[in-house]
C-alpha atoms as a PDB file:
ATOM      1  CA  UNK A   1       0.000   0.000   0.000  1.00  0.00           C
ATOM      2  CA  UNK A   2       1.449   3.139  -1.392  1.00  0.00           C
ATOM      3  CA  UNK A   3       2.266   6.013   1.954  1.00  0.00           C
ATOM      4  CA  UNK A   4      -0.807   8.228   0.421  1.00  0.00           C
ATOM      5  CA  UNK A   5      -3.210   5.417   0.487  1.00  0.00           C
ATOM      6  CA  UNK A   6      -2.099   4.343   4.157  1.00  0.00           C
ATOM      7  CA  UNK A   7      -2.704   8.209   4.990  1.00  0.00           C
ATOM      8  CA  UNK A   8      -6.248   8.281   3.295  1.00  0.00           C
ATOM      9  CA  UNK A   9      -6.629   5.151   5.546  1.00  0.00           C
ATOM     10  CA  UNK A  10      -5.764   6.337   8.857  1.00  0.00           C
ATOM     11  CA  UNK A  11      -7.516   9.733   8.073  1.00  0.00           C
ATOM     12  CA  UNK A  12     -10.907   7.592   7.559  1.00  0.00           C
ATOM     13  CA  UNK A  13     -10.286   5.525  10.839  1.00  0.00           C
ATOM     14  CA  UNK A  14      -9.668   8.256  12.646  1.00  0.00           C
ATOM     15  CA  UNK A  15     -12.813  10.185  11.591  1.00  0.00           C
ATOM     16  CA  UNK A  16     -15.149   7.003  12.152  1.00  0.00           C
ATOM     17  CA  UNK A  17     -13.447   6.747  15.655  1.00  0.00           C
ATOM     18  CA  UNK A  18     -14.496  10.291  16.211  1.00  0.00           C
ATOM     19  CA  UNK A  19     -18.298   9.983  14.441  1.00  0.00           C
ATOM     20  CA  UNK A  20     -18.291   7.109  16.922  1.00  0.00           C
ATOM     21  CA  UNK A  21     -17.691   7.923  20.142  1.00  0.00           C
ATOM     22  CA  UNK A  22     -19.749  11.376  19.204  1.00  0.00           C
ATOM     23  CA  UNK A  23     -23.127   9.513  18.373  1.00  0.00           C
ATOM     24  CA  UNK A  24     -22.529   6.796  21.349  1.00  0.00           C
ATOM     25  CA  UNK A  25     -23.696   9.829  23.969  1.00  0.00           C
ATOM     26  CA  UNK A  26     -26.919  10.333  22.530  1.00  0.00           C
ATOM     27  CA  UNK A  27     -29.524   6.922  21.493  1.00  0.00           C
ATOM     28  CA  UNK A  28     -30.373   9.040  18.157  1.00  0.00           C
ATOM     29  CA  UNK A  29     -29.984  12.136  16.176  1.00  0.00           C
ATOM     30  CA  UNK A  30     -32.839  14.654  16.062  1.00  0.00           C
ATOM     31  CA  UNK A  31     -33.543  17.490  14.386  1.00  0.00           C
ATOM     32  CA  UNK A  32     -32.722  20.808  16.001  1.00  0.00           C
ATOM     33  CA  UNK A  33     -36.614  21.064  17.878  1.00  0.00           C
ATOM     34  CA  UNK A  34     -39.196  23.857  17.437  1.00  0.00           C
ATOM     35  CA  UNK A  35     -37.726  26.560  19.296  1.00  0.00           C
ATOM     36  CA  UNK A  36     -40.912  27.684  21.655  1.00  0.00           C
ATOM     37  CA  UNK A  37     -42.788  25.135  23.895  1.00  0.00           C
ATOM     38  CA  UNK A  38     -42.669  21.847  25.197  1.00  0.00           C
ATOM     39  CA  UNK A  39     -41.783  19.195  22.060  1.00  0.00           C
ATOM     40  CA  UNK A  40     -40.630  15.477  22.175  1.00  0.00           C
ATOM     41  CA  UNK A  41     -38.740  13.152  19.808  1.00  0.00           C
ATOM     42  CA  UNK A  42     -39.517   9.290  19.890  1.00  0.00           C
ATOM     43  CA  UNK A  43     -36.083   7.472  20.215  1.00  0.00           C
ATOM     44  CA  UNK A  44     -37.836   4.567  18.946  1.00  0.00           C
ATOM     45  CA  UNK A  45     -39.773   3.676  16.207  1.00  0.00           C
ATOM     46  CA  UNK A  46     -43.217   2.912  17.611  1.00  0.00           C
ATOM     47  CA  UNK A  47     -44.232   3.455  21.373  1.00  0.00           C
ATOM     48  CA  UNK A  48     -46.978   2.265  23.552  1.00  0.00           C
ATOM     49  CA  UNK A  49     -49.254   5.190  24.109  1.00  0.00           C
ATOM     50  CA  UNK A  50     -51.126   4.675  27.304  1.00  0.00           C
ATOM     51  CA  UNK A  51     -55.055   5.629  27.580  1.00  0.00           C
ATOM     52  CA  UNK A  52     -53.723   7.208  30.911  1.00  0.00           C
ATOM     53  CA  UNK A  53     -50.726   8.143  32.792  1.00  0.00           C
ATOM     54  CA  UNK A  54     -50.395   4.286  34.473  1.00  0.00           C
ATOM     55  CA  UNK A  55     -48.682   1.302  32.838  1.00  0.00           C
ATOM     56  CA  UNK A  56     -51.871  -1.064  33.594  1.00  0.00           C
ATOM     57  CA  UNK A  57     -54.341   0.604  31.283  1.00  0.00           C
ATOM     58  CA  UNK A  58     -55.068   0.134  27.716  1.00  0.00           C
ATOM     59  CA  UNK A  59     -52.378   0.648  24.967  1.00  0.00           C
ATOM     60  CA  UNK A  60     -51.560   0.592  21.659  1.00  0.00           C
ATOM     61  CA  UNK A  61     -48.637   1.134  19.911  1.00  0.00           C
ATOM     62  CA  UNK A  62     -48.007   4.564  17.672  1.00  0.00           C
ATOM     63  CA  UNK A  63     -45.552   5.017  14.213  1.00  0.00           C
ATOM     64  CA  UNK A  64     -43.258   8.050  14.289  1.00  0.00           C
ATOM     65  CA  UNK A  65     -41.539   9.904  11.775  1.00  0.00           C
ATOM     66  CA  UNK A  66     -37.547   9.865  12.009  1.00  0.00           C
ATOM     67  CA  UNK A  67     -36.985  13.792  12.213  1.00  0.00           C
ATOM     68  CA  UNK A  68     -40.610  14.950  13.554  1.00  0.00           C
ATOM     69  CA  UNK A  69     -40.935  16.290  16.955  1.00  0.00           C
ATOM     70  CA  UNK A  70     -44.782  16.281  18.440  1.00  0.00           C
ATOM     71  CA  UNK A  71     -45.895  18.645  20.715  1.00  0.00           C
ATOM     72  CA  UNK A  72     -46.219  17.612  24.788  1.00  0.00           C
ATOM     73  CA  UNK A  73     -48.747  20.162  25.951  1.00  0.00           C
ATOM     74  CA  UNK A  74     -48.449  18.819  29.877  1.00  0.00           C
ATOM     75  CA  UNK A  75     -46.195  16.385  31.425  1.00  0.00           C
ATOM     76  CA  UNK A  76     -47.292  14.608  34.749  1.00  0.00           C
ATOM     77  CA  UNK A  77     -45.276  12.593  37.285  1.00  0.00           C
ATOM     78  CA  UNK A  78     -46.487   9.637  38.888  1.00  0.00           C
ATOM     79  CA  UNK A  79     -46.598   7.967  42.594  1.00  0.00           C
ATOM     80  CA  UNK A  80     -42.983   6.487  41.349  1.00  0.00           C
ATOM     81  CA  UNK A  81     -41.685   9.848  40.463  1.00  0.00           C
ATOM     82  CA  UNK A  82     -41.816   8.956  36.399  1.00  0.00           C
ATOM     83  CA  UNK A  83     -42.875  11.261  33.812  1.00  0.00           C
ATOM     84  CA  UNK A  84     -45.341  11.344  31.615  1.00  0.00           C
ATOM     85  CA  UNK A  85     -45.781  13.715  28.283  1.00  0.00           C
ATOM     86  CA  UNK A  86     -49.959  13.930  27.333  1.00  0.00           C
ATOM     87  CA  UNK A  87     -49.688  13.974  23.405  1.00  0.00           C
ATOM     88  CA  UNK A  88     -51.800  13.491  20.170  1.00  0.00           C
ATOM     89  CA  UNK A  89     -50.024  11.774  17.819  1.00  0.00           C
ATOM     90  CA  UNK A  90     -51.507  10.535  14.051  1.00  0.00           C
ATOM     91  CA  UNK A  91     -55.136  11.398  15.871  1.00  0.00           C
ATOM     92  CA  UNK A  92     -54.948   9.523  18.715  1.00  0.00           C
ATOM     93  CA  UNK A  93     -54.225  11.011  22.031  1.00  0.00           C
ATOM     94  CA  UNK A  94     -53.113   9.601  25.357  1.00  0.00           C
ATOM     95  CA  UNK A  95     -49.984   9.338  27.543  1.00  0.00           C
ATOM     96  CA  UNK A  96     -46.325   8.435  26.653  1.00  0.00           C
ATOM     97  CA  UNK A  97     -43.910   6.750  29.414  1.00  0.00           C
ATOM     98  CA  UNK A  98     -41.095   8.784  29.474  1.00  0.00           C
ATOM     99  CA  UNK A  99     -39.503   5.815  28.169  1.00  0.00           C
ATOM    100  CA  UNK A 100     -38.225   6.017  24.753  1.00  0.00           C
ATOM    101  CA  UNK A 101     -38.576   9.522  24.815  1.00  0.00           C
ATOM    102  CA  UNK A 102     -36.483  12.849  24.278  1.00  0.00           C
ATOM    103  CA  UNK A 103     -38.098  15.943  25.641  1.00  0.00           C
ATOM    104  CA  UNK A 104     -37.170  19.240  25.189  1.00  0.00           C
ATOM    105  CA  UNK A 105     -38.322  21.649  28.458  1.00  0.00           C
ATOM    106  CA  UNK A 106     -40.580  24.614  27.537  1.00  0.00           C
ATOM    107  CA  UNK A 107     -37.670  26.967  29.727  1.00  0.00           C
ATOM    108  CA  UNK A 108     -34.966  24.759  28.320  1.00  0.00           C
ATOM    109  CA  UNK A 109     -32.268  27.301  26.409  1.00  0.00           C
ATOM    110  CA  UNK A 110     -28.693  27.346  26.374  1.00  0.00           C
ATOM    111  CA  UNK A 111     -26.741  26.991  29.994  1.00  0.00           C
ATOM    112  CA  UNK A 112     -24.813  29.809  31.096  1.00  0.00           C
ATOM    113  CA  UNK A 113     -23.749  27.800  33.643  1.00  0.00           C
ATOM    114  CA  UNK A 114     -22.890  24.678  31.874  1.00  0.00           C
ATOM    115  CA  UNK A 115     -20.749  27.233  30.327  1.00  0.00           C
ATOM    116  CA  UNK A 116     -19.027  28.593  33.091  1.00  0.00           C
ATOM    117  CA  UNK A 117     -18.527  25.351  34.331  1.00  0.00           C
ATOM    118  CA  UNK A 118     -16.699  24.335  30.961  1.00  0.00           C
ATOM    119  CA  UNK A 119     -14.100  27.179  31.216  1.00  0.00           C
ATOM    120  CA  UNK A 120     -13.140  25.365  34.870  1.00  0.00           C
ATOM    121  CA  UNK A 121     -12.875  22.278  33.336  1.00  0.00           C
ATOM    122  CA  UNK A 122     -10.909  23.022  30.961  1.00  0.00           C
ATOM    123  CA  UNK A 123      -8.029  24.369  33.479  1.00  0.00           C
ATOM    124  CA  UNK A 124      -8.738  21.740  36.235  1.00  0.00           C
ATOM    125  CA  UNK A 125     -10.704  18.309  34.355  1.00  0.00           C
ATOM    126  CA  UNK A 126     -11.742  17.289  37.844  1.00  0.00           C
ATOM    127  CA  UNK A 127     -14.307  20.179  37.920  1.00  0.00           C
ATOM    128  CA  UNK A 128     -17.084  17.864  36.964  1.00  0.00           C
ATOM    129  CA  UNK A 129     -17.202  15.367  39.942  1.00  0.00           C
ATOM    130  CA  UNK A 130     -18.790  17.885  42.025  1.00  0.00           C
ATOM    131  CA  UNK A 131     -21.955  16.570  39.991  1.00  0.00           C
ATOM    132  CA  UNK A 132     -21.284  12.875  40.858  1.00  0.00           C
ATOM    133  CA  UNK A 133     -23.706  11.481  43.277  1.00  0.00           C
ATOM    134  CA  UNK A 134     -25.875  14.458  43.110  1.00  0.00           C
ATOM    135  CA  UNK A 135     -30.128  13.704  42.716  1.00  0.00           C
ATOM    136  CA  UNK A 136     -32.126  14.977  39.862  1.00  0.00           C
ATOM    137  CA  UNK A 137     -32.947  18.260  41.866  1.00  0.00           C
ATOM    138  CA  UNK A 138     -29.560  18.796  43.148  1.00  0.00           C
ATOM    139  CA  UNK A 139     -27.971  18.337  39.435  1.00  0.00           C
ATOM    140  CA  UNK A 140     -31.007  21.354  38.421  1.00  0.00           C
ATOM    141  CA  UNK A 141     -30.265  23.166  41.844  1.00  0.00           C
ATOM    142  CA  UNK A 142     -26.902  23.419  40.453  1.00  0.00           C
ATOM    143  CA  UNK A 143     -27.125  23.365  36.789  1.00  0.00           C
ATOM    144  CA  UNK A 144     -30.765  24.703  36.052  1.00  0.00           C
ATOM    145  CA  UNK A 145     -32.990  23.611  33.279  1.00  0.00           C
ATOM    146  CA  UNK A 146     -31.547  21.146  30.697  1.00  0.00           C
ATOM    147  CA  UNK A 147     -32.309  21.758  27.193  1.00  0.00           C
ATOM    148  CA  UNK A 148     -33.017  17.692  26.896  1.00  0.00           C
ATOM    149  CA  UNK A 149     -34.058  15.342  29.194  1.00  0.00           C
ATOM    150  CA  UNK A 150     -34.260  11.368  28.000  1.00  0.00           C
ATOM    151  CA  UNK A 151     -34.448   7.884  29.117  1.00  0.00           C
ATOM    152  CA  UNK A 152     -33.658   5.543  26.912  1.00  0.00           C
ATOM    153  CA  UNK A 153     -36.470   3.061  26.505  1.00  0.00           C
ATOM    154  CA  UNK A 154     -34.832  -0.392  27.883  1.00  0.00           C
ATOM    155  CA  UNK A 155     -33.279   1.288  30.722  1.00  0.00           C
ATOM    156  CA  UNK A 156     -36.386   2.960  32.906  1.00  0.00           C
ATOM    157  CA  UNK A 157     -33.566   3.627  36.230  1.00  0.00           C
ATOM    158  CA  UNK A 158     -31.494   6.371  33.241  1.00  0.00           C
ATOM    159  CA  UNK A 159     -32.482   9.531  32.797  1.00  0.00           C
ATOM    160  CA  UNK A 160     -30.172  11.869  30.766  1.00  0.00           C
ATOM    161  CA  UNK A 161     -30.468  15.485  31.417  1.00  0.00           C
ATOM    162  CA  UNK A 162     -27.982  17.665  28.427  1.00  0.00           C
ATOM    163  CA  UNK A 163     -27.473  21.349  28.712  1.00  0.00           C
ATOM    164  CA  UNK A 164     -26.178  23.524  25.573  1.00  0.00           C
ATOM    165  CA  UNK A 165     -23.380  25.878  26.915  1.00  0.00           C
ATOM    166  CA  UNK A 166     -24.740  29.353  25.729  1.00  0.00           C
ATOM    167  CA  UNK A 167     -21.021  30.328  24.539  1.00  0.00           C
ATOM    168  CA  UNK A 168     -19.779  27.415  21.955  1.00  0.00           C
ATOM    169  CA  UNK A 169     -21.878  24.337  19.761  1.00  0.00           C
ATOM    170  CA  UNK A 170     -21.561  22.253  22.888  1.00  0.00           C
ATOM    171  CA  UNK A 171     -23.181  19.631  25.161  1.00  0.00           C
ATOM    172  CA  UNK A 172     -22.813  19.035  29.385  1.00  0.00           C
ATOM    173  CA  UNK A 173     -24.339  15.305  29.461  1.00  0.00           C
ATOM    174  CA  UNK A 174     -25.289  14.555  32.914  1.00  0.00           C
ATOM    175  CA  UNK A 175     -26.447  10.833  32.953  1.00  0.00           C
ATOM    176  CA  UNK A 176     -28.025  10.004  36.145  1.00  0.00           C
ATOM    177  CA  UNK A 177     -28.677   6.191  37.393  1.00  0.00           C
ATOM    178  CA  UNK A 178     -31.023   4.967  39.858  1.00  0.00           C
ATOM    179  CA  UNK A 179     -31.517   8.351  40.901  1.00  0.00           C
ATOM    180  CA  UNK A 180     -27.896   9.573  41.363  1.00  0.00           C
ATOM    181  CA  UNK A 181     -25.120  11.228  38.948  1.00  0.00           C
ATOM    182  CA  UNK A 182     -22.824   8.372  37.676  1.00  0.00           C
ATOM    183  CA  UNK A 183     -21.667  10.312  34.754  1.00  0.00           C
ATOM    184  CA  UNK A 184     -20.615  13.993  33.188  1.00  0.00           C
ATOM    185  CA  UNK A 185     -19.354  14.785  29.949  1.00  0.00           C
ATOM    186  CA  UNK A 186     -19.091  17.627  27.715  1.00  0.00           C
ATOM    187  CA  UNK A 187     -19.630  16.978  24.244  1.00  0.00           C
ATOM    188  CA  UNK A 188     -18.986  18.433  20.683  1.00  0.00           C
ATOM    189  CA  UNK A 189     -22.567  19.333  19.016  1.00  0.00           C
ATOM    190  CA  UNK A 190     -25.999  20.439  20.067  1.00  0.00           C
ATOM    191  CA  UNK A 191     -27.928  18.292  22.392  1.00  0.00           C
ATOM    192  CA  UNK A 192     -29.545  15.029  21.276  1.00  0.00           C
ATOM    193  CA  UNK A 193     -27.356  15.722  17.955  1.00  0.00           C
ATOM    194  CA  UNK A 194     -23.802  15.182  16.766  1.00  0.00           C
ATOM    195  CA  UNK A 195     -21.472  16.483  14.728  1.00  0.00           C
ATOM    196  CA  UNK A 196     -20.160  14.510  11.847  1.00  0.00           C
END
């Protein structure tokens, strides 16, 4: 193999390394969402939408559109502190587990904070463990509103709060488990997107 071609070869490895580990933070790409309101984006194909906010009654399952975001006009939690997002979707309305689901918060922008807390990280990388083992309302005690909020739909005891640093095209991803902070990261891109 000729020193150009090996070149052109390690270039392209590198890259897919990159495009990787980028699109490993987030379950799937969306679409920047509608900029006012409440909106979210179904990580899955189909989800069961619940006649009301409780697993036990009726469902059926709903089609969604890769890069369409549907409106969540009210968002409940129940007696075991999940969410749930009331919705219409293709004419039938009802409740969606917050499951499967990517929702971007009506109050949501970017994170002057997040930023602030970038510019310490970047001189001292140990700035983010002050986040570790912090609840859901500490991490927003601390942090504020995130732009996203998920939980990816086999793993109910994850929720993923990202806030957009208001200063650069960048992500804090604050992955919480069981409750608790187990892991921060700041990554390239807007949130729930990458950059390729």
């Amino acid at each position: 193999m000729s020193k150009i071609k090996q070149k052109f070869a390690l270039i392209f490895a590198a890259l897919f390394i990159c495009v990787f580990v980028s699109s490993a933070a987030f379950a799937k790409d969306s679409p920047v969402p509608p900029s006012k309101g409440q909106w979210g984006f179904a990580l899955e194909d189909s989800l069961p939408l619940y006649e009301k906010a409780d697993v036990n009654s009726d469902s059926e399952y709903v089609e969604f559109d890769d890069d369409e975001w549907f409106k969540v006009p009210s968002a409940i939690r129940d007696k075991n502190n999940n969410l749930w997002y009331k919705v219409s979707i293709n004419g039938k309305s009802g409740w969606l587990a917050q499951n499967g689901v990517r929702l971007k918060l009506q109050n949501g922008g970017k994170s002057k904070i997040a930023s602030n807390l970038y510019k310490k990280y970047k001189k001292n990388k140990s700035a983010l463990q002050s986040l570790l083992g912090l609840d859901q309302d500490g991490v927003r005690s601390k942090l504020g509103t995130p732009t996203l909020r998920e939980t990816p739909y086999e793993e109910s005891d994850v929720n993923i709060l990202s806030y957009e640093l208001s200063d650069r095209k960048m992500t804090l991803v604050v992955t919480l488990r069981d409750g608790e902070v187990e892991e921060a990261v700041f990554y390239e891109g807007r949130a729930g997107q990458t950059d390729d």
